[in-house]
PDB file of N, CA and C in Angstrom:
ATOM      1  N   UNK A   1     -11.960  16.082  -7.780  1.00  0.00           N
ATOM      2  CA  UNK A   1     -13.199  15.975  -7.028  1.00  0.00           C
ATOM      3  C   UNK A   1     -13.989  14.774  -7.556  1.00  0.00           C
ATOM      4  N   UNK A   2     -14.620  14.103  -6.590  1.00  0.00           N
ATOM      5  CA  UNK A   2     -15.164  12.518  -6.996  1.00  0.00           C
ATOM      6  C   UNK A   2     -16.606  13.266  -7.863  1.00  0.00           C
ATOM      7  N   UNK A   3     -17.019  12.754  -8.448  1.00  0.00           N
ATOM      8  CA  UNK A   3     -18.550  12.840  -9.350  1.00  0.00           C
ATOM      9  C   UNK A   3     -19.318  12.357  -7.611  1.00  0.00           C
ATOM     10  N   UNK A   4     -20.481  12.463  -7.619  1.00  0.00           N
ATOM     11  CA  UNK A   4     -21.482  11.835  -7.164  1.00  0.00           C
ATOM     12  C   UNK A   4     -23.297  11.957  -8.000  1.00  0.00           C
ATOM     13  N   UNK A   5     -23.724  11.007  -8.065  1.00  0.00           N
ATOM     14  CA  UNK A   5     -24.861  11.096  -8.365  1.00  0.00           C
ATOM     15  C   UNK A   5     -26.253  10.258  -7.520  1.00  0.00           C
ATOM     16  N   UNK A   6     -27.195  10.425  -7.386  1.00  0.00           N
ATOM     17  CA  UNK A   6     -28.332   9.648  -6.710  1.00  0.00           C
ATOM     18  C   UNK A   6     -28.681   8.392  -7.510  1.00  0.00           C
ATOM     19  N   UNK A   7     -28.935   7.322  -7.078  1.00  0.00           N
ATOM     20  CA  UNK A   7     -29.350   6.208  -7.706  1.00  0.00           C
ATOM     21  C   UNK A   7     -30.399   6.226  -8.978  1.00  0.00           C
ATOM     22  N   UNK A   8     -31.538   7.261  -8.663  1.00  0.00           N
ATOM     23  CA  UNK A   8     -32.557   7.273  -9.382  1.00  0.00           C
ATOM     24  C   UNK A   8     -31.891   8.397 -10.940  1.00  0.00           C
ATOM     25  N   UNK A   9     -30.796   9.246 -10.339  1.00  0.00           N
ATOM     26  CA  UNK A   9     -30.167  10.260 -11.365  1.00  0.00           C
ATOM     27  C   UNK A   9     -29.896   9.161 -12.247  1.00  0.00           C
ATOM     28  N   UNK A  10     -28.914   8.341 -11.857  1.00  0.00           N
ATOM     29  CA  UNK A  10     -28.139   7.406 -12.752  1.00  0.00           C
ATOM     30  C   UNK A  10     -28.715   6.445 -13.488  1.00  0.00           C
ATOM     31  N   UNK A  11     -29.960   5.790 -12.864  1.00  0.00           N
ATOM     32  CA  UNK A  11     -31.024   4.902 -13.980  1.00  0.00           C
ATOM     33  C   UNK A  11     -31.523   5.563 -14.871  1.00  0.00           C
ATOM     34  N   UNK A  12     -32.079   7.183 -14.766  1.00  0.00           N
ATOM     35  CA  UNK A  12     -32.537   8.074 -15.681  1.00  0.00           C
ATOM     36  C   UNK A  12     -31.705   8.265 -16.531  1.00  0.00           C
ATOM     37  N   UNK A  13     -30.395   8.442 -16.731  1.00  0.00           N
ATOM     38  CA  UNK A  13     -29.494   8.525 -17.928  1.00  0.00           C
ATOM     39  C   UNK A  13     -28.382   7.832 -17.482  1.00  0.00           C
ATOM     40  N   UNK A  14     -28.163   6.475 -17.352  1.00  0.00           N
ATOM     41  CA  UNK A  14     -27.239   5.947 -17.445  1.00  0.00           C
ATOM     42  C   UNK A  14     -26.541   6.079 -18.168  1.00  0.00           C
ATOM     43  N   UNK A  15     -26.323   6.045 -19.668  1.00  0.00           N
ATOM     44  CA  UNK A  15     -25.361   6.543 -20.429  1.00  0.00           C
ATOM     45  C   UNK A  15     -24.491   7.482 -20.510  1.00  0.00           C
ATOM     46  N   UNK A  16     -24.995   8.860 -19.862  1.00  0.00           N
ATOM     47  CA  UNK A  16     -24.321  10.150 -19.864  1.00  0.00           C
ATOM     48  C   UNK A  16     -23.455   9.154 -18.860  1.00  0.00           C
ATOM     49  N   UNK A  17     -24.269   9.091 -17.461  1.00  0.00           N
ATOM     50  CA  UNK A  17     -22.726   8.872 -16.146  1.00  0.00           C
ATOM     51  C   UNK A  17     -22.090   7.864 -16.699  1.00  0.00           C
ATOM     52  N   UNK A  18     -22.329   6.638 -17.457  1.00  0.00           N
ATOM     53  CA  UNK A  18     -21.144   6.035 -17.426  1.00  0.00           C
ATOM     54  C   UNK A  18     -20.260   6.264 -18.658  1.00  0.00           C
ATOM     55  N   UNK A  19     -20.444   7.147 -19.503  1.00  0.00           N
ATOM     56  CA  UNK A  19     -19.436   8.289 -20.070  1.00  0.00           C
ATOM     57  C   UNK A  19     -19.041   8.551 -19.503  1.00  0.00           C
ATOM     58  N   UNK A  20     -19.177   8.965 -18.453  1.00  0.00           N
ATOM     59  CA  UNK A  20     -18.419  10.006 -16.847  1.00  0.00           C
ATOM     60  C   UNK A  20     -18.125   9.391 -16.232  1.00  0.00           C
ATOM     61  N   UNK A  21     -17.520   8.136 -15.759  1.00  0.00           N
ATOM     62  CA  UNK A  21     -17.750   7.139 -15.307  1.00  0.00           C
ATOM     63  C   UNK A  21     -16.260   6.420 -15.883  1.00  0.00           C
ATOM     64  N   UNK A  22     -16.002   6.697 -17.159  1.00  0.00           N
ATOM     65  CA  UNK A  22     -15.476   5.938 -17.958  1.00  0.00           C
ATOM     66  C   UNK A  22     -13.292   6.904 -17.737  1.00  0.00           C
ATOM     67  N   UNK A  23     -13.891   8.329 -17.415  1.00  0.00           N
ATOM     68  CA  UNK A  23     -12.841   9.238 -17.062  1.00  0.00           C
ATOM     69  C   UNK A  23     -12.020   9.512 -15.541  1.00  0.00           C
ATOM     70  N   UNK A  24     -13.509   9.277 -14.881  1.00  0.00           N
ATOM     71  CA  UNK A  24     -13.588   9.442 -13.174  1.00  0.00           C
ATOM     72  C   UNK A  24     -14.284   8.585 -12.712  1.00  0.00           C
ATOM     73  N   UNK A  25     -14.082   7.976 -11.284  1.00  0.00           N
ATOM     74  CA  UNK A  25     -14.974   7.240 -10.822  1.00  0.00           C
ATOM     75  C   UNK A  25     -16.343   8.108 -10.318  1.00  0.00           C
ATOM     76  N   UNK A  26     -17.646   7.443 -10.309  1.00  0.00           N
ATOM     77  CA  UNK A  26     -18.896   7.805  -9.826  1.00  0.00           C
ATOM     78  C   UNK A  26     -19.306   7.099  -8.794  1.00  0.00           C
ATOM     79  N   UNK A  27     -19.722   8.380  -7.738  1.00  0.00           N
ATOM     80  CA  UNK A  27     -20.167   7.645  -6.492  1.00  0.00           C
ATOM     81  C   UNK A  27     -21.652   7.741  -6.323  1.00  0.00           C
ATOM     82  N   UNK A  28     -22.515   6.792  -6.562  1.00  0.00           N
ATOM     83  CA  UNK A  28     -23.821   6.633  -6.419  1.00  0.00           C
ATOM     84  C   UNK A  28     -24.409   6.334  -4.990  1.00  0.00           C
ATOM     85  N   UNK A  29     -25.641   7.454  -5.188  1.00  0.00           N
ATOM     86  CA  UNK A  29     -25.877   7.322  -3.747  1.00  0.00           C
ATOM     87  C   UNK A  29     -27.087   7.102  -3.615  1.00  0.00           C
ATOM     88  N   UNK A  30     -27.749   6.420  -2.459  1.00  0.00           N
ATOM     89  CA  UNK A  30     -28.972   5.755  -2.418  1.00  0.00           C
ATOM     90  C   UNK A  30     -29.864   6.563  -0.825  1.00  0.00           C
ATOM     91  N   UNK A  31     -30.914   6.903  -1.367  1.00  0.00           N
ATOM     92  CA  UNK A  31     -31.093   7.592  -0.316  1.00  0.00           C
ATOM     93  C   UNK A  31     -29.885   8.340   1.235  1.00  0.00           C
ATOM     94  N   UNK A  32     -28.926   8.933   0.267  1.00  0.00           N
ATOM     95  CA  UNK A  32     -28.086  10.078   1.039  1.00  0.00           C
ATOM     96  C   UNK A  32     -27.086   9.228   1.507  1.00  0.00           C
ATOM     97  N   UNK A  33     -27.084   8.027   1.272  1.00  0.00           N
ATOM     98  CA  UNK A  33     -25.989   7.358   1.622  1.00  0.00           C
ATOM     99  C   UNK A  33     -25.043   6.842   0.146  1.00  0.00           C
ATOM    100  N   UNK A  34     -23.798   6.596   0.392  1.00  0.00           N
ATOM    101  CA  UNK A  34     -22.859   6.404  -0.677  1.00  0.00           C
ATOM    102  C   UNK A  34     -23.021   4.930  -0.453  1.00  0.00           C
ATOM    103  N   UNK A  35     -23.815   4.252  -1.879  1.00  0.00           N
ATOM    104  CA  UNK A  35     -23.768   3.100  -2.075  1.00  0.00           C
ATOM    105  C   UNK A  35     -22.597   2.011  -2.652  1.00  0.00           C
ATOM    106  N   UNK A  36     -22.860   3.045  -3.668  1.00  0.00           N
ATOM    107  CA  UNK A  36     -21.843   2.388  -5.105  1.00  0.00           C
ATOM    108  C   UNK A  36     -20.890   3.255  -5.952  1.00  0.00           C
ATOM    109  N   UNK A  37     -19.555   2.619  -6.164  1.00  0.00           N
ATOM    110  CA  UNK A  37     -18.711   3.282  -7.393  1.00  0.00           C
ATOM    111  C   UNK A  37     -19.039   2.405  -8.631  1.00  0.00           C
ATOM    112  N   UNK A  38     -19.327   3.173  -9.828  1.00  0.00           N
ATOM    113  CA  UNK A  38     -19.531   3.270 -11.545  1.00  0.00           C
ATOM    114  C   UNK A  38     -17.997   3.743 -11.840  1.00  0.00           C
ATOM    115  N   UNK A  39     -17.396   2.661 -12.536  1.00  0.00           N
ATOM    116  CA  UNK A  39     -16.035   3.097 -13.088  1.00  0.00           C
ATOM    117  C   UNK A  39     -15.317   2.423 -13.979  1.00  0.00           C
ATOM    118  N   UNK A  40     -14.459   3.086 -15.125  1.00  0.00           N
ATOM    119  CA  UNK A  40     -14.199   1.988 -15.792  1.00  0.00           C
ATOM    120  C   UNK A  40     -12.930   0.801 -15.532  1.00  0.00           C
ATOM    121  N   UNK A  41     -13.513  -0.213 -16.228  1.00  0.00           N
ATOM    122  CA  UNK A  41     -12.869  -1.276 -16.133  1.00  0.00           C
ATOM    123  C   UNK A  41     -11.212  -1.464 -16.257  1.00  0.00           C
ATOM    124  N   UNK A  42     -10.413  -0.570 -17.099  1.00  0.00           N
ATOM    125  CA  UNK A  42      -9.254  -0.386 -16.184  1.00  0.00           C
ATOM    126  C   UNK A  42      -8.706   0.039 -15.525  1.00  0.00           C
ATOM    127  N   UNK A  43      -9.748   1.503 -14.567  1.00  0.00           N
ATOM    128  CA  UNK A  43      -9.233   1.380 -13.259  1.00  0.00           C
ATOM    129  C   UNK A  43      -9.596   0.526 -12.372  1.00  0.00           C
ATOM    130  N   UNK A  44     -11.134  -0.652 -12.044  1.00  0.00           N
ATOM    131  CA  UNK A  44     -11.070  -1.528 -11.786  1.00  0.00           C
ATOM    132  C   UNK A  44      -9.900  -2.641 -11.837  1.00  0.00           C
ATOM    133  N   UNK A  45      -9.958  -2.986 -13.064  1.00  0.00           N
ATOM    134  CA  UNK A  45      -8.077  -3.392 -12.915  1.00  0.00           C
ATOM    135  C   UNK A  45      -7.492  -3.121 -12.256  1.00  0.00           C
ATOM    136  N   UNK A  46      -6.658  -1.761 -12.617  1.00  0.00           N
ATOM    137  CA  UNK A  46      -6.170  -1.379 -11.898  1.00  0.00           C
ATOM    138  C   UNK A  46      -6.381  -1.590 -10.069  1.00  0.00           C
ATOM    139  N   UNK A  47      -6.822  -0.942  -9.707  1.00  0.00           N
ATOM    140  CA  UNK A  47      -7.330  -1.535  -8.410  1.00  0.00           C
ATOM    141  C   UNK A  47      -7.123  -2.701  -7.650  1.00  0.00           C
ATOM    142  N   UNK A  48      -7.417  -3.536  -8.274  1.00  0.00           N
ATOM    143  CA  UNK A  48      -7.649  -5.138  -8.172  1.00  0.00           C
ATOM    144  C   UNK A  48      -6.025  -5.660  -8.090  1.00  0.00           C
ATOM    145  N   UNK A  49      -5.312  -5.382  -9.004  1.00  0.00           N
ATOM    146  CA  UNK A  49      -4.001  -5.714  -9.313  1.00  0.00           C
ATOM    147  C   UNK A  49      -3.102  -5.722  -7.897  1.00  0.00           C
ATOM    148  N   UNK A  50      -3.670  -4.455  -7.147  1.00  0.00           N
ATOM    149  CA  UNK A  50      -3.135  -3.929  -5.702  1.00  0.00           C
ATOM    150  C   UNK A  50      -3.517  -4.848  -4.860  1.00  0.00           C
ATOM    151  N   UNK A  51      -4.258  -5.647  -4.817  1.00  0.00           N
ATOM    152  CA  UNK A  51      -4.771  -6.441  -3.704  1.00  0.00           C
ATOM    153  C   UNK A  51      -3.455  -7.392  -2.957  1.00  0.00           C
ATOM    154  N   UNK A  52      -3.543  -7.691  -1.876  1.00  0.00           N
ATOM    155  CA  UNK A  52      -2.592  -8.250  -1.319  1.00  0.00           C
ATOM    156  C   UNK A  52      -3.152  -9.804  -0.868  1.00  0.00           C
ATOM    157  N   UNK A  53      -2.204 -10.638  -1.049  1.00  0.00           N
ATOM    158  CA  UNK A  53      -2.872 -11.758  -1.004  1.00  0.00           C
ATOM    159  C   UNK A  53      -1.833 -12.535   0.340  1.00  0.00           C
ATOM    160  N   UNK A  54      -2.605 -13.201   0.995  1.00  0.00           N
ATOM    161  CA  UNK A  54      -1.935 -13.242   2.487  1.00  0.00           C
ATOM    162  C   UNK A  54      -1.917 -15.536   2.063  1.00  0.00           C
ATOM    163  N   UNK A  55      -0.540 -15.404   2.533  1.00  0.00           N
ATOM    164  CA  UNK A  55       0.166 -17.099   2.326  1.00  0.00           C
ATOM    165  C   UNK A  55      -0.101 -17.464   3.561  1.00  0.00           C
ATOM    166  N   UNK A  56       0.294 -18.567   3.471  1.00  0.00           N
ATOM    167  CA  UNK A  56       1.122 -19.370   4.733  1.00  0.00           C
ATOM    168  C   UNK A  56       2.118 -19.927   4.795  1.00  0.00           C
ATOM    169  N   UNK A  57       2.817 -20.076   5.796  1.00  0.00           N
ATOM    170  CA  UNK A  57       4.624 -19.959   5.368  1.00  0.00           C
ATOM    171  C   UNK A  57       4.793 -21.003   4.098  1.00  0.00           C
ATOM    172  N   UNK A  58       4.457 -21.664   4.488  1.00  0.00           N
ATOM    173  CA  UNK A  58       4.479 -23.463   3.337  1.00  0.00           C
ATOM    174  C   UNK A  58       4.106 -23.250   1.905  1.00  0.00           C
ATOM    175  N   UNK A  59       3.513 -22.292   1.593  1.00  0.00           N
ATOM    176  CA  UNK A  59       3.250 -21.271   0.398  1.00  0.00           C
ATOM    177  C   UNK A  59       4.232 -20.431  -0.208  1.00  0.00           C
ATOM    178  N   UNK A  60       5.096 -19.951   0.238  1.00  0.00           N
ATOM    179  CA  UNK A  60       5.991 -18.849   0.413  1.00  0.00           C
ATOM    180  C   UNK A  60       7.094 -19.722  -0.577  1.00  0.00           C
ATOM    181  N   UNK A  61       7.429 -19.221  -1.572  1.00  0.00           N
ATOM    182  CA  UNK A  61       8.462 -20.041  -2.540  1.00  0.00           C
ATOM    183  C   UNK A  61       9.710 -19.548  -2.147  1.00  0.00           C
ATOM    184  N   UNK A  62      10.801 -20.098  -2.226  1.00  0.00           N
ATOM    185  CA  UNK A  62      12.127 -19.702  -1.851  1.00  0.00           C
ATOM    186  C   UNK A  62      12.093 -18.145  -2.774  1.00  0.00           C
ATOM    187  N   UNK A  63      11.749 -18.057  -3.976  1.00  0.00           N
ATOM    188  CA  UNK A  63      12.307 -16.610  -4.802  1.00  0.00           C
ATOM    189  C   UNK A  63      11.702 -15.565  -4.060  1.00  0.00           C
ATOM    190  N   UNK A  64      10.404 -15.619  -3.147  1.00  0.00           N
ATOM    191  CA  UNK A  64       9.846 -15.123  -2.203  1.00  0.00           C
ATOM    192  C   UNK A  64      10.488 -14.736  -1.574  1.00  0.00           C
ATOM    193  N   UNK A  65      10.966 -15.693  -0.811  1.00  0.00           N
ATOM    194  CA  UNK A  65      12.228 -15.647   0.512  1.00  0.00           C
ATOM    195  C   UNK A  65      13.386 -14.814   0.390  1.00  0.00           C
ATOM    196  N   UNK A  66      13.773 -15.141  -1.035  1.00  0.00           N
ATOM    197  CA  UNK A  66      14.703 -14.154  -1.618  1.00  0.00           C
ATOM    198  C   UNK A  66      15.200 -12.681  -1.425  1.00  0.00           C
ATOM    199  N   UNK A  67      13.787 -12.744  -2.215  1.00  0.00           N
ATOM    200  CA  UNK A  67      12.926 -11.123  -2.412  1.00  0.00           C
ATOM    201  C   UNK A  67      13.127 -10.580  -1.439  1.00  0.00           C
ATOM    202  N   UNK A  68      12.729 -10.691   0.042  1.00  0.00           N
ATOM    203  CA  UNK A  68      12.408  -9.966   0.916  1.00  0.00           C
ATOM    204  C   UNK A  68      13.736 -10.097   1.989  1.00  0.00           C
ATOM    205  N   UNK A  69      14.842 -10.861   1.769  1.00  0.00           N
ATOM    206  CA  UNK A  69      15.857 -10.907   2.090  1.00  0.00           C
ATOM    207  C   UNK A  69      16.615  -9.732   1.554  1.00  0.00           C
ATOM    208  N   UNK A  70      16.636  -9.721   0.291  1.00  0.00           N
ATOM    209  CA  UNK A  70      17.332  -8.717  -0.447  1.00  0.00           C
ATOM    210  C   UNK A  70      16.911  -7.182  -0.066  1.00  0.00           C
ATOM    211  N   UNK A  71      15.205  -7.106   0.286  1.00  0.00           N
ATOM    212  CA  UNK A  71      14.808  -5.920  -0.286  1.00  0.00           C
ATOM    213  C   UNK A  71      15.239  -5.006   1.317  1.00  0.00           C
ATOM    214  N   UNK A  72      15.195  -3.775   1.348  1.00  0.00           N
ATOM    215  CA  UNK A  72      16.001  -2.624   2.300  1.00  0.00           C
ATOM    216  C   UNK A  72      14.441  -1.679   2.371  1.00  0.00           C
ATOM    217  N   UNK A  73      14.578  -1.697   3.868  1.00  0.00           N
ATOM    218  CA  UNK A  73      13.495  -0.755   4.490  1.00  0.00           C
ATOM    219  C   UNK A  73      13.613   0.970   4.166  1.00  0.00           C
ATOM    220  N   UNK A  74      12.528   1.877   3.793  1.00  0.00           N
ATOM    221  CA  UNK A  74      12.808   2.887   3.559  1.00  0.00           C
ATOM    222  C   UNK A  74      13.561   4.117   4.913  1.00  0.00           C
ATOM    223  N   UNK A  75      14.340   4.744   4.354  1.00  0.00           N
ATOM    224  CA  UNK A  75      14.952   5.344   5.419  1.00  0.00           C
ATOM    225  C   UNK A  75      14.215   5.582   6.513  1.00  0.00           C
ATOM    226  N   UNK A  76      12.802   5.988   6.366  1.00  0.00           N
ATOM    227  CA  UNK A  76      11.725   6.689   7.368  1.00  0.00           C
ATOM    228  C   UNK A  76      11.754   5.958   8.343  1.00  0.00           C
ATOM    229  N   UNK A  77      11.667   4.101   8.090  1.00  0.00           N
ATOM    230  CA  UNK A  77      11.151   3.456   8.707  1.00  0.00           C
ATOM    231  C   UNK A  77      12.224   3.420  10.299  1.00  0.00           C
ATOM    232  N   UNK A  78      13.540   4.277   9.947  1.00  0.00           N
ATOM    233  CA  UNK A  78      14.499   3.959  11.369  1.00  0.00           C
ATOM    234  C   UNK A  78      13.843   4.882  12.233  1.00  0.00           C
ATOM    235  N   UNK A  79      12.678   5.649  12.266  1.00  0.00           N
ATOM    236  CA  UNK A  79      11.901   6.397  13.140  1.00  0.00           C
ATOM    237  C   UNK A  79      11.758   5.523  14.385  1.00  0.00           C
ATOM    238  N   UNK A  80      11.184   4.140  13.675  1.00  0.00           N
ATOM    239  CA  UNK A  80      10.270   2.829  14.651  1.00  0.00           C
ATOM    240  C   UNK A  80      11.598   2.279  15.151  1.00  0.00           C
ATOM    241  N   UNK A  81      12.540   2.163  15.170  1.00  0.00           N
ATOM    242  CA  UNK A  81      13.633   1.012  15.371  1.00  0.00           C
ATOM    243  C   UNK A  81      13.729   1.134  16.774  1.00  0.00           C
ATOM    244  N   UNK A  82      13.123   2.106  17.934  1.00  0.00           N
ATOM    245  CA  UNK A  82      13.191   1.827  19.019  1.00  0.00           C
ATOM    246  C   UNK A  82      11.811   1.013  19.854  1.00  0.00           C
ATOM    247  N   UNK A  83      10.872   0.504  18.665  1.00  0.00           N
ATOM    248  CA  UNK A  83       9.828  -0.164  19.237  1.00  0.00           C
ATOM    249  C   UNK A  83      10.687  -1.886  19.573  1.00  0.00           C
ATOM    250  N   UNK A  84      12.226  -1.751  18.968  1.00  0.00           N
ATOM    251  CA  UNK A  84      12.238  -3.062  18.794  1.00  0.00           C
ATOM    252  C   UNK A  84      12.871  -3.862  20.350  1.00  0.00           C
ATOM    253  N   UNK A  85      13.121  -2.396  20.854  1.00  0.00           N
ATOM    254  CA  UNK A  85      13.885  -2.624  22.472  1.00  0.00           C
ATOM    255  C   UNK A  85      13.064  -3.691  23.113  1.00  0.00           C
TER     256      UNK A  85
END
C-alpha cells in the first residue's frame, strides 16, 4: 500500500516521512490532489535506469542492429500475428 501524506503533514515533520520515504515511496498531496512522490534515491535510480530513449535510424549502431536481429518475440506475442494480414 503506497504511504500518502498532505503537504502541510510533511513540512511539519519532514524527517519522520522521509525515513518513510527512504523504505516506500510517499505520495504527497496538496489540497486533495496527489502532487508529489518523496523517495529514496535508489529507487529513483532505479526508475530512471528504465527510461527508454528513442534514436533515429542514423543513431542506431550496427551491435544495435544485431541485438534485435537476434532477439525472439515472446510466445504470447503469436496472438497478434494476424494483424499482419
Amino acid at each position: 500500500m503506497v504511504q500518502s501524506a498532505t503537504a502541510g503533514e510533511v513540512s511539519k515533520a519532514f524527517g519522520r516521512f522521509s525515513r518513510r520515504a527512504l523504505v516506500e515511496p510517499l505520495t504527497i498531496t496538496n489540497r486533495g490532489d496527489e502532487a508529489l512522490v518523496l523517495m529514496s534515491m535508489q529507487e529513483y535510480t532505479r526508475l530512471k535506469s528504465r527510461d527508454r530513449v528513442a534514436m533515429s535510424l542514423d543513431e542506431v549502431t550496427q551491435e544495435m542492429r544485431d541485438a534485435v536481429a537476434a532477439s525472439k518475440a515472446p510466445e504470447e506475442s503469436k496472438a497478434f500475428n494476424h494483424e499482419l494480414d
